[in-house]
PDB file of N, CA and C in Angstrom:
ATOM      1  N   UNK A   1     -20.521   2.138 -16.535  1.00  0.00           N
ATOM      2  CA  UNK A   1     -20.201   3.216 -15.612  1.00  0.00           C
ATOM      3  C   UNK A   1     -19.770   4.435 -16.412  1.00  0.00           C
ATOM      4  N   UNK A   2     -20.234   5.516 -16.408  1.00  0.00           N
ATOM      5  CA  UNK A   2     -19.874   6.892 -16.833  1.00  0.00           C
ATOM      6  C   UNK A   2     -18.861   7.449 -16.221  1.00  0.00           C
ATOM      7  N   UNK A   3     -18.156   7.142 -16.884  1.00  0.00           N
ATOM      8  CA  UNK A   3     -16.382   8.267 -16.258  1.00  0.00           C
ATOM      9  C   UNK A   3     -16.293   9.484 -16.482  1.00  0.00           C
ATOM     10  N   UNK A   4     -17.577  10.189 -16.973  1.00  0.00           N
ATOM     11  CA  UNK A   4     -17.511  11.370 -17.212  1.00  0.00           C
ATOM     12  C   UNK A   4     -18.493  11.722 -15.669  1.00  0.00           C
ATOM     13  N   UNK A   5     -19.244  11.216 -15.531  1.00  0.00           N
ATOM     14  CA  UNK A   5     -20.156  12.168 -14.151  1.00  0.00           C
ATOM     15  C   UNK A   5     -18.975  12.568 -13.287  1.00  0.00           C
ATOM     16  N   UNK A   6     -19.726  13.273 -12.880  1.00  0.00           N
ATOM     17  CA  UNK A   6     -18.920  14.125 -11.299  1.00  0.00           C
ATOM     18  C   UNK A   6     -18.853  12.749 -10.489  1.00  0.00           C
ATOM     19  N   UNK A   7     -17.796  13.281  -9.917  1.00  0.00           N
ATOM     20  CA  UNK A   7     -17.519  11.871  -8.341  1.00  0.00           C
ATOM     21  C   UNK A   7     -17.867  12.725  -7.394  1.00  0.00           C
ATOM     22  N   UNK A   8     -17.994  11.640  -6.612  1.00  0.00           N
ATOM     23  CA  UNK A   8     -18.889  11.694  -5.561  1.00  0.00           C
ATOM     24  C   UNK A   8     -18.122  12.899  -4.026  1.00  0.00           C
ATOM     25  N   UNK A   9     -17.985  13.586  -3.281  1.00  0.00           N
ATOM     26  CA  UNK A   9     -17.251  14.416  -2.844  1.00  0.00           C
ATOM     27  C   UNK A   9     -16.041  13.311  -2.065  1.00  0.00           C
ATOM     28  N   UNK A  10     -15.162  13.880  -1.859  1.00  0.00           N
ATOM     29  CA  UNK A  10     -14.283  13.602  -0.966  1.00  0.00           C
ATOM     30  C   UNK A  10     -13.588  13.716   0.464  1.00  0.00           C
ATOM     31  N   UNK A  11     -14.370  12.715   1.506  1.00  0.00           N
ATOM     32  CA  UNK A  11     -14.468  12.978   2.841  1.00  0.00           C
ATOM     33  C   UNK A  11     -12.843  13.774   3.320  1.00  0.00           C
ATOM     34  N   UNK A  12     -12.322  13.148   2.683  1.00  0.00           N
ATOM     35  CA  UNK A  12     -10.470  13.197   2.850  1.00  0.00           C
ATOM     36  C   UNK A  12     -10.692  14.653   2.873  1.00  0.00           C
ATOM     37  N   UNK A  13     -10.726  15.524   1.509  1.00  0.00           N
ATOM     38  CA  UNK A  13     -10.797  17.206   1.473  1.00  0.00           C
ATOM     39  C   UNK A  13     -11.203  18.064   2.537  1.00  0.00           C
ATOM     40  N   UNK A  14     -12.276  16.800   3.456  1.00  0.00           N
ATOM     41  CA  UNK A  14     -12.787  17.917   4.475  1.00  0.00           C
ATOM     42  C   UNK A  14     -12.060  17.875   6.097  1.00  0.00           C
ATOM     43  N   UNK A  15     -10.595  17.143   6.211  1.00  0.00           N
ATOM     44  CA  UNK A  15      -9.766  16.955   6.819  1.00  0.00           C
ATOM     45  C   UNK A  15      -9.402  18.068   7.255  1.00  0.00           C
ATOM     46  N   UNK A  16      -8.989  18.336   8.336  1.00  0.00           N
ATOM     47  CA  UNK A  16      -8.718  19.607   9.078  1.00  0.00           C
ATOM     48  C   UNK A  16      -7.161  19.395   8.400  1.00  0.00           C
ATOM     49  N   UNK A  17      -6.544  20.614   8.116  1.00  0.00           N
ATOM     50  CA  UNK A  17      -5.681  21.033   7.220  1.00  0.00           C
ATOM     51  C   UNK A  17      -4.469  20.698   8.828  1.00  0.00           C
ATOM     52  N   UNK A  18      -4.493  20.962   9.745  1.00  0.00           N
ATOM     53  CA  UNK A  18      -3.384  20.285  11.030  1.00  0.00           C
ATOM     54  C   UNK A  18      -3.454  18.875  11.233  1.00  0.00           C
ATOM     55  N   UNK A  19      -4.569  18.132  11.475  1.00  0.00           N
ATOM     56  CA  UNK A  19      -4.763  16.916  11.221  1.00  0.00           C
ATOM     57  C   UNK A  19      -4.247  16.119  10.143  1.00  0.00           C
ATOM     58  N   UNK A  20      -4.210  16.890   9.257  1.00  0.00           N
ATOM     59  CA  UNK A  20      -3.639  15.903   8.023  1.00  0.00           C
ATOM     60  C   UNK A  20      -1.945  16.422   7.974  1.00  0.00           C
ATOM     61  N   UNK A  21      -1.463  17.867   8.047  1.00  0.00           N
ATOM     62  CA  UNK A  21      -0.368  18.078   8.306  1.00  0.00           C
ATOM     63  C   UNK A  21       0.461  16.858   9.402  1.00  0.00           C
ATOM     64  N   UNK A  22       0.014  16.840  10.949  1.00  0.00           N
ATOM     65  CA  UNK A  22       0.162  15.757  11.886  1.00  0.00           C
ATOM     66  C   UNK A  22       0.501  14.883  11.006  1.00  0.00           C
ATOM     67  N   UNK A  23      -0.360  13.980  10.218  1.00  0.00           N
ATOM     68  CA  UNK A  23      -0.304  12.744  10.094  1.00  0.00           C
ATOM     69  C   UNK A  23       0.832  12.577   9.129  1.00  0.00           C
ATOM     70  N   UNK A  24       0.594  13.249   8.333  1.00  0.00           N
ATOM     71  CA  UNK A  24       2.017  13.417   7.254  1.00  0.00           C
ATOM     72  C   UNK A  24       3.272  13.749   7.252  1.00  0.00           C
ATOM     73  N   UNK A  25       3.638  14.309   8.897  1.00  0.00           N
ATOM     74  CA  UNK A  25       4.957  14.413   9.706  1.00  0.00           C
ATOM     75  C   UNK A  25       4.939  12.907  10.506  1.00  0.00           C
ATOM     76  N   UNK A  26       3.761  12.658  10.963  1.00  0.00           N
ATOM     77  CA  UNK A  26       4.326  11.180  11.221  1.00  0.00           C
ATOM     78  C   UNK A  26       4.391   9.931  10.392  1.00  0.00           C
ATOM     79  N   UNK A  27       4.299  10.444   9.146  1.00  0.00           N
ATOM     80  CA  UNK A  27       4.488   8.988   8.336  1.00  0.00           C
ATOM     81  C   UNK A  27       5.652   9.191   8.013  1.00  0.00           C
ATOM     82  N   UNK A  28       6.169  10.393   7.649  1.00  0.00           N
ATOM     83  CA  UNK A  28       7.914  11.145   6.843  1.00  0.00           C
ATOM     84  C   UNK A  28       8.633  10.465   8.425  1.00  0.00           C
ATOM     85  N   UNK A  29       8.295  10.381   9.791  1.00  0.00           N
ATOM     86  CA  UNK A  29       9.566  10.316  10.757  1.00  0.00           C
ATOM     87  C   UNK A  29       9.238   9.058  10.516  1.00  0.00           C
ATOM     88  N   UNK A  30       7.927   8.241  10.543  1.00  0.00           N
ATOM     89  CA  UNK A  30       8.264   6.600  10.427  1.00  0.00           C
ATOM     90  C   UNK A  30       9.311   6.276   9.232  1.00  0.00           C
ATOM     91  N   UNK A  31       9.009   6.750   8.299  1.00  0.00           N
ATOM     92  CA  UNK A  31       9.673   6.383   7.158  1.00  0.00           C
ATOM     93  C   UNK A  31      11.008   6.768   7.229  1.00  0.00           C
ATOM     94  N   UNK A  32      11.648   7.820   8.217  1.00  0.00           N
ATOM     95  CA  UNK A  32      13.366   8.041   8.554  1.00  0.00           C
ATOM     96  C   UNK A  32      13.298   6.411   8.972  1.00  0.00           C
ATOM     97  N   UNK A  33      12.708   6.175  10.556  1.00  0.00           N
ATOM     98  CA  UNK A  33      13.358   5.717  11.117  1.00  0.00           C
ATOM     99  C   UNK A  33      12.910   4.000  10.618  1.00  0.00           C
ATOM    100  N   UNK A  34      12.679   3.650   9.675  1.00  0.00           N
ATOM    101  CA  UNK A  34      12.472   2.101   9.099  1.00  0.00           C
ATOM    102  C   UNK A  34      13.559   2.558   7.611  1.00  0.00           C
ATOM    103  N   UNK A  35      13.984   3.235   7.878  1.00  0.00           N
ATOM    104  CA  UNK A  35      15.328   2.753   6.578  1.00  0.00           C
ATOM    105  C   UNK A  35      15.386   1.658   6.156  1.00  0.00           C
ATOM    106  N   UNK A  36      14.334   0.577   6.529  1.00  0.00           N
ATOM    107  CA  UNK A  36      15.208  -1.274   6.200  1.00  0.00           C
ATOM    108  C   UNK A  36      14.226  -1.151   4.966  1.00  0.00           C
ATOM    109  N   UNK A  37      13.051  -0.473   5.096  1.00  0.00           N
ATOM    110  CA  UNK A  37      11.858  -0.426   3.873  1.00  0.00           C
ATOM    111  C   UNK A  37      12.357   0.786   2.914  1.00  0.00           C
ATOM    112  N   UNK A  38      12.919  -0.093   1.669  1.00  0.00           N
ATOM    113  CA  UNK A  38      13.824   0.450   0.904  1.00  0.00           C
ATOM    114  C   UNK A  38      12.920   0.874   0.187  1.00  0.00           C
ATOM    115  N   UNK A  39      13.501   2.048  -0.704  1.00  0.00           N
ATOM    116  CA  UNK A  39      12.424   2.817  -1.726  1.00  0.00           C
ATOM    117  C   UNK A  39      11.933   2.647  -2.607  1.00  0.00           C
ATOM    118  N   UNK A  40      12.854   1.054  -3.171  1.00  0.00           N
ATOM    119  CA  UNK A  40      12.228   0.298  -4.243  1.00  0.00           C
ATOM    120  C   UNK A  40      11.110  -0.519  -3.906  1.00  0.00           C
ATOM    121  N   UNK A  41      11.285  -1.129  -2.836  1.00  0.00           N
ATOM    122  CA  UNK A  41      10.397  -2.203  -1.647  1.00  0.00           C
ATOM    123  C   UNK A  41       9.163  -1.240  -1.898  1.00  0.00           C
ATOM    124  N   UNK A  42       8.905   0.088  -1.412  1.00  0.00           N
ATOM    125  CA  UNK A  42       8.052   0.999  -1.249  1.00  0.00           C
ATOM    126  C   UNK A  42       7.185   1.189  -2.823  1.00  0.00           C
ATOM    127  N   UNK A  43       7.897   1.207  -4.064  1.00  0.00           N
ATOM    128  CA  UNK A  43       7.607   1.563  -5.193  1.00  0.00           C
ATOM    129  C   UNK A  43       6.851   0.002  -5.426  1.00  0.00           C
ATOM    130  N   UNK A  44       7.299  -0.799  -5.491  1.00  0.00           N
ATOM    131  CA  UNK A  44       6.918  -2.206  -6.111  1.00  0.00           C
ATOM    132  C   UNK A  44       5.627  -2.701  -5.266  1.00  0.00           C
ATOM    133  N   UNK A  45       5.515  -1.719  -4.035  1.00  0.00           N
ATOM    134  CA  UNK A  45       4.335  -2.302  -2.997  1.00  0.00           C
ATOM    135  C   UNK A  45       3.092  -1.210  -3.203  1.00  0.00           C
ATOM    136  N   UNK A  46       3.375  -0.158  -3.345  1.00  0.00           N
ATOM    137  CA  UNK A  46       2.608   1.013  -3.274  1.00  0.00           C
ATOM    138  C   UNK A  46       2.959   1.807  -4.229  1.00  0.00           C
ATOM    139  N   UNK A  47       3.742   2.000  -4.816  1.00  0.00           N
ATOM    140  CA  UNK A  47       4.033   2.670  -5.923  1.00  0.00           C
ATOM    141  C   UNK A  47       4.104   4.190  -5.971  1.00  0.00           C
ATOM    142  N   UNK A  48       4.695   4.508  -5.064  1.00  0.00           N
ATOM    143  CA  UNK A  48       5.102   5.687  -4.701  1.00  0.00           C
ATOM    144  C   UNK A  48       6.519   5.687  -3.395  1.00  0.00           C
ATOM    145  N   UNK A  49       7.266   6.934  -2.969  1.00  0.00           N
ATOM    146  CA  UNK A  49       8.363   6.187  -2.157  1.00  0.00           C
ATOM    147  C   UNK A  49       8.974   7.386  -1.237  1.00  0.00           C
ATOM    148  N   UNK A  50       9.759   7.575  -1.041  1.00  0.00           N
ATOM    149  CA  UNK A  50      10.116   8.676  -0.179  1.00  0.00           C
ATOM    150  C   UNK A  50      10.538   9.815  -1.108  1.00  0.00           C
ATOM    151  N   UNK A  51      11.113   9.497  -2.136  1.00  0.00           N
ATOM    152  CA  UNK A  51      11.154  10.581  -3.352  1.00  0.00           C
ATOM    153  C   UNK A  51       9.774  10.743  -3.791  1.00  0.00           C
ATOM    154  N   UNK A  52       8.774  10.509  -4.189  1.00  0.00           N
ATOM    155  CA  UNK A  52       7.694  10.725  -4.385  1.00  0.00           C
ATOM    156  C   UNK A  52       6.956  11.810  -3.389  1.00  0.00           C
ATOM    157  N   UNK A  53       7.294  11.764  -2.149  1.00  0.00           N
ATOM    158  CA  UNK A  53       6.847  12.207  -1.348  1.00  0.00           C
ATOM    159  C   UNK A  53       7.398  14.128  -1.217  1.00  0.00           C
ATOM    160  N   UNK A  54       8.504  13.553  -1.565  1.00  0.00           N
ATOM    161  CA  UNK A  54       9.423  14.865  -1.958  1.00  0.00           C
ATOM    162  C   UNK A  54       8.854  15.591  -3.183  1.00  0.00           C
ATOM    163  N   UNK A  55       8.381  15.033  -3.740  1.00  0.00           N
ATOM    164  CA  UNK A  55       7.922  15.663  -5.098  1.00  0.00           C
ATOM    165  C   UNK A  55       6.525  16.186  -4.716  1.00  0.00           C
ATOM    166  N   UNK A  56       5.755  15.105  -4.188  1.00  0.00           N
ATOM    167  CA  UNK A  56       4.648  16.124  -3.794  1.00  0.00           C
ATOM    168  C   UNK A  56       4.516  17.670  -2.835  1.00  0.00           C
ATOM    169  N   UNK A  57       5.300  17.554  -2.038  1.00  0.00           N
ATOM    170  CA  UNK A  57       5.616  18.770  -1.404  1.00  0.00           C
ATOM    171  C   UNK A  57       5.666  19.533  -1.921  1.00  0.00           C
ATOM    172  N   UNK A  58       6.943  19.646  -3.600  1.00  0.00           N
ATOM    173  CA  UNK A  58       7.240  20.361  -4.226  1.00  0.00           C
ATOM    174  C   UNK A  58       5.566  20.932  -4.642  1.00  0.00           C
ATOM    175  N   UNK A  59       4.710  19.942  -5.595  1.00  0.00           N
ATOM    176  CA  UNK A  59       3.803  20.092  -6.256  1.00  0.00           C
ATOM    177  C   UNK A  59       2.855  21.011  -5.254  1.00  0.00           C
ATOM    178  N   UNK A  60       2.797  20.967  -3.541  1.00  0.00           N
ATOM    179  CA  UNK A  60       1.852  21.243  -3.051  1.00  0.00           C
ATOM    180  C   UNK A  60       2.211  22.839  -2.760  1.00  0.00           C
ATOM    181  N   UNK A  61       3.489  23.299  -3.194  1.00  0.00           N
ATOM    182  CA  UNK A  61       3.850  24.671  -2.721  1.00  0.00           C
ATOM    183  C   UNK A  61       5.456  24.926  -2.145  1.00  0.00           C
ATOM    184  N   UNK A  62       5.940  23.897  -1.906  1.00  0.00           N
ATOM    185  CA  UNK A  62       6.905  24.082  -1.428  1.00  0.00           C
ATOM    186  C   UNK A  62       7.671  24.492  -1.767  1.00  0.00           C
ATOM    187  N   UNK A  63       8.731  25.420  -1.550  1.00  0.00           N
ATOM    188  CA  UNK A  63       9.651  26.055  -1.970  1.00  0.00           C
ATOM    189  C   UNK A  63      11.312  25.777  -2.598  1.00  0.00           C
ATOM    190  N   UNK A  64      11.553  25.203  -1.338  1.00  0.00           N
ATOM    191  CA  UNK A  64      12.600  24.305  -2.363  1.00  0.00           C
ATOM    192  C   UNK A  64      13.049  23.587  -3.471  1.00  0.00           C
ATOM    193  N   UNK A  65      14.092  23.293  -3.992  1.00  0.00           N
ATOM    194  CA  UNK A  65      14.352  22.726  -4.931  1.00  0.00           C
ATOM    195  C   UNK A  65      14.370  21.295  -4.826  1.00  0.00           C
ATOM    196  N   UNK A  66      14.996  20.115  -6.024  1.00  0.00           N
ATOM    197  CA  UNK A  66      14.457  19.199  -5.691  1.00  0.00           C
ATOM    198  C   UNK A  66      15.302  18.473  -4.297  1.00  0.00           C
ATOM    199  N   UNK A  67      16.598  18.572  -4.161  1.00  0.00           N
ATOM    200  CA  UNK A  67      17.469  18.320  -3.373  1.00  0.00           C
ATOM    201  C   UNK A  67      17.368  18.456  -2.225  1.00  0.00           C
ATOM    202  N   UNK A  68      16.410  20.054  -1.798  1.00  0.00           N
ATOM    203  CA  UNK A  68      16.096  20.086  -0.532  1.00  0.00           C
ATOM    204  C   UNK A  68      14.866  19.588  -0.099  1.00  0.00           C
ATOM    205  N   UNK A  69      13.779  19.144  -0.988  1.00  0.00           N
ATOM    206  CA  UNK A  69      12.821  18.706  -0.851  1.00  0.00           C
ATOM    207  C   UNK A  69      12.715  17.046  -0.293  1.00  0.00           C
ATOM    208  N   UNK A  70      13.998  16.613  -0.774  1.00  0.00           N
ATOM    209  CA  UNK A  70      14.719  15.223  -0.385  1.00  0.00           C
ATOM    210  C   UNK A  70      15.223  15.021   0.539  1.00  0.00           C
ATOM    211  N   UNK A  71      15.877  16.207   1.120  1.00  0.00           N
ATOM    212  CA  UNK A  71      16.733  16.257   2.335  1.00  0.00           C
ATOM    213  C   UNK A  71      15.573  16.004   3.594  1.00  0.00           C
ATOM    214  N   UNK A  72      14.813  17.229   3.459  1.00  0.00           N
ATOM    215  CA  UNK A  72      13.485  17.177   4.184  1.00  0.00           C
ATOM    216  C   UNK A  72      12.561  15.698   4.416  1.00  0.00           C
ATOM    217  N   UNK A  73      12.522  15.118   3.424  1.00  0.00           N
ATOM    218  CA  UNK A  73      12.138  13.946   3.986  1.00  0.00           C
ATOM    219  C   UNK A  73      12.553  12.591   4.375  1.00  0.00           C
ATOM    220  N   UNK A  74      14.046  12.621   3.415  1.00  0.00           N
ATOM    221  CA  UNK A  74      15.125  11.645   4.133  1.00  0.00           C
ATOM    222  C   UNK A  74      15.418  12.016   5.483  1.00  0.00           C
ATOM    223  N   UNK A  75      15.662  13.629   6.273  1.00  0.00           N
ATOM    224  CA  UNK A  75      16.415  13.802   7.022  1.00  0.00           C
ATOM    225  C   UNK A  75      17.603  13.676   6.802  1.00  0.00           C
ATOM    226  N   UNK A  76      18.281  14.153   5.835  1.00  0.00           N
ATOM    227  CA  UNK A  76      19.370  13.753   5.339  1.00  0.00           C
ATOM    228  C   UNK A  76      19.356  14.358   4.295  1.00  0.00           C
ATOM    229  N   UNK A  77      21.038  14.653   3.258  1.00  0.00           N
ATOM    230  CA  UNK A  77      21.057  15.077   2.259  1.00  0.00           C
ATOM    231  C   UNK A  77      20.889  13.452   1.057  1.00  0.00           C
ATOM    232  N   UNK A  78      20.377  13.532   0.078  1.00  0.00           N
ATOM    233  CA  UNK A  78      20.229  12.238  -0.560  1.00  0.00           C
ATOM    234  C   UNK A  78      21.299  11.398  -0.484  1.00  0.00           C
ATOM    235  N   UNK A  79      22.438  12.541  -0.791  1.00  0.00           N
ATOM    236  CA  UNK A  79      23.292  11.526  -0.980  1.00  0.00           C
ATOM    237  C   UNK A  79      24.064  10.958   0.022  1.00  0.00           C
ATOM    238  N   UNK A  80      23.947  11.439   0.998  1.00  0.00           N
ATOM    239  CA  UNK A  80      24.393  10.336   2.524  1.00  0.00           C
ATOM    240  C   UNK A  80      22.968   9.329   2.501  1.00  0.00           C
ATOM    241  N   UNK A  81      21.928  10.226   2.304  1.00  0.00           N
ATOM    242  CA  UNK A  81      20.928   8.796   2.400  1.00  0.00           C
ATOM    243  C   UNK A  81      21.430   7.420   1.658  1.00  0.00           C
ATOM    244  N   UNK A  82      21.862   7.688   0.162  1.00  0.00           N
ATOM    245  CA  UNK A  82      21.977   6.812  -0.429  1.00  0.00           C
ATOM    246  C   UNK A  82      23.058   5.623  -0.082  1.00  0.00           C
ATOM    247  N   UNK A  83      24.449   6.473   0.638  1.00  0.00           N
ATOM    248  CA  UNK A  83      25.709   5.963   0.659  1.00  0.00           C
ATOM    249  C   UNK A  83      25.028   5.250   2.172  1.00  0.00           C
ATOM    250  N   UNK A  84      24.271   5.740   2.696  1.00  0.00           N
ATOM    251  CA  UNK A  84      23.824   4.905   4.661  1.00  0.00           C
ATOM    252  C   UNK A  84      22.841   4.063   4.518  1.00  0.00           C
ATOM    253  N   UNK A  85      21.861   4.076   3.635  1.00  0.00           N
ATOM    254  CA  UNK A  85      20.412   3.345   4.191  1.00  0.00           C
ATOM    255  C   UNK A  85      20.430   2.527   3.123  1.00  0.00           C
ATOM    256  N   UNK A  86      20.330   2.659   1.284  1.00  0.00           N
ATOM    257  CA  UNK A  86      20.065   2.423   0.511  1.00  0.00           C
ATOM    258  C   UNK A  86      21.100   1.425  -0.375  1.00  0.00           C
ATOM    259  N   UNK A  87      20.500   0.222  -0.580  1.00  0.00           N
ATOM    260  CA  UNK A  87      20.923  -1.324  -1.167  1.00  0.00           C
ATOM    261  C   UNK A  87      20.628  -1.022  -3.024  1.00  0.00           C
ATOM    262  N   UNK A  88      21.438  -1.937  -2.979  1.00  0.00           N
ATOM    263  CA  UNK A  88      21.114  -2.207  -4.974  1.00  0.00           C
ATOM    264  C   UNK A  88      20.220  -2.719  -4.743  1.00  0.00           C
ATOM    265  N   UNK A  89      19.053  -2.400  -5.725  1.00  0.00           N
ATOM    266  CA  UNK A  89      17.956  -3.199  -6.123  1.00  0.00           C
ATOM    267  C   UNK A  89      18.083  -4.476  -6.982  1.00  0.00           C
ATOM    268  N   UNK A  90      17.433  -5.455  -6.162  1.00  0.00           N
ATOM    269  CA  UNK A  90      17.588  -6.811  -7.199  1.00  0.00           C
ATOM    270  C   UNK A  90      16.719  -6.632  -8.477  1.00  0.00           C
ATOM    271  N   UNK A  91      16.989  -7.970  -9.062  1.00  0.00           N
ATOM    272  CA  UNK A  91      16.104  -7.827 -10.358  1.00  0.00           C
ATOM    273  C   UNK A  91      14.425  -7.769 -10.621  1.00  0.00           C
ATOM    274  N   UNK A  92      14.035  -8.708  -9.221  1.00  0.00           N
ATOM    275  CA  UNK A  92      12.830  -8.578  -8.649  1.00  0.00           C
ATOM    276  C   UNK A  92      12.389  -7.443  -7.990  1.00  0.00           C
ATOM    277  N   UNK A  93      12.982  -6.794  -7.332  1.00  0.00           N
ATOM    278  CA  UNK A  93      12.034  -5.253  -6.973  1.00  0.00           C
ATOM    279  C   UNK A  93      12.033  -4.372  -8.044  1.00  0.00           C
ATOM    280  N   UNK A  94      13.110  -4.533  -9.072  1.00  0.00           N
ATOM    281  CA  UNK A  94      13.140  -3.458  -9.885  1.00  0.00           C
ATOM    282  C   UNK A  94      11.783  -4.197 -11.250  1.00  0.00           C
ATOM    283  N   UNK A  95      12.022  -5.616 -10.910  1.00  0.00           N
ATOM    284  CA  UNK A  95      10.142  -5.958 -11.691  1.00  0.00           C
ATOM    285  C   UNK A  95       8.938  -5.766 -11.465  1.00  0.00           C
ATOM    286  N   UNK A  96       8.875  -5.615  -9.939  1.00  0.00           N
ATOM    287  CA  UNK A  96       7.829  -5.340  -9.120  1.00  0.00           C
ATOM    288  C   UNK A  96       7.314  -3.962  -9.450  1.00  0.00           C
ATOM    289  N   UNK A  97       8.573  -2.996  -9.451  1.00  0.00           N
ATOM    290  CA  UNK A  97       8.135  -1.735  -9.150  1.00  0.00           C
ATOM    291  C   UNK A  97       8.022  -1.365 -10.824  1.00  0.00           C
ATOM    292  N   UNK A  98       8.394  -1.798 -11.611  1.00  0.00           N
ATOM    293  CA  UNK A  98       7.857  -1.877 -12.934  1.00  0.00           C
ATOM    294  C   UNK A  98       6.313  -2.200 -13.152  1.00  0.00           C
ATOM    295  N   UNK A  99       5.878  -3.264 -12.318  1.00  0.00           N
ATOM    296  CA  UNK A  99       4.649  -3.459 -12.606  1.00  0.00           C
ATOM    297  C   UNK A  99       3.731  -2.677 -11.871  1.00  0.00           C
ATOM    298  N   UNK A 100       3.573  -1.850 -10.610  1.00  0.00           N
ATOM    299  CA  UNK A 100       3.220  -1.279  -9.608  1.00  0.00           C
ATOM    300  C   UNK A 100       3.089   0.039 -10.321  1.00  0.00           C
ATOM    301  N   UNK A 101       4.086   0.570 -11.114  1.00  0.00           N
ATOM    302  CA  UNK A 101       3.825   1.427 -11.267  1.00  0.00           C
ATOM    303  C   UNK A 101       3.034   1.639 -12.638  1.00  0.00           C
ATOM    304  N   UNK A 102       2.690   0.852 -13.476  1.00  0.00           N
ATOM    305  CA  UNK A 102       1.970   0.459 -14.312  1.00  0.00           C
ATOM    306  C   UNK A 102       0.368   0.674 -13.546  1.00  0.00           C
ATOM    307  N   UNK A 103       0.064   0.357 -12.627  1.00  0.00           N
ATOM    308  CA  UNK A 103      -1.146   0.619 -12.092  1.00  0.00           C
ATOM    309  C   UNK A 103      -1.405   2.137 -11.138  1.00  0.00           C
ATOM    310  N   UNK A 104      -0.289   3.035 -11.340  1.00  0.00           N
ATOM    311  CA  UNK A 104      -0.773   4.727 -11.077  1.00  0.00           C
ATOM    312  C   UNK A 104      -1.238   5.345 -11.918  1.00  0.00           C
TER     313      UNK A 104
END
């Protein structure tokens, strides 16, 4: 396989720019309101997490800094997120998400 040819286009790109906005406000409110799916849980499964998500915003234009970029998608400032929703990670998610993220 040639990893150099062009790929092939990307149906996703041709997403109506509200449509995909929509969908990406409703994954940020699912993701408020399942707080039980912790961010490590999220990293070790998918390898990306609600901070991740924050970061892309940043990357896509967003204006804020990183704190408010967090707030915005916790709904919350981090650090009440952290002190309300967020558990120590055992030794196993923090292996998981070691290996998970080995495959981004």
């Amino acid at each position: 396989m040639d990893t150099n040819a062009p790929s092939a286009p990307d149906a996703l790109d041709q997403l109506d720019d509200a449509v995909a906005a929509a969908a990406f406000r409703r994954l940020v409110r699912h993701l408020r309101h399942r707080h039980d799916a912790q961010n490590i849980e999220l990293m070790g499964l998918a390898g990306f997490c609600r901070n991740c998500l924050a970061d892309w915003i940043r990357d896509a234009g967003y204006e804020g800094d990183k704190p408010a970029a967090r707030e915005l998608i916790h709904g919350m400032p981090m650090e009440e997120w952290k002190a309300t929703r967020q558990k120590p990670a055992t030794e196993e998610q923090l292996a998981a998400m070691e290996a998970s993220l080995k495959k981004n």
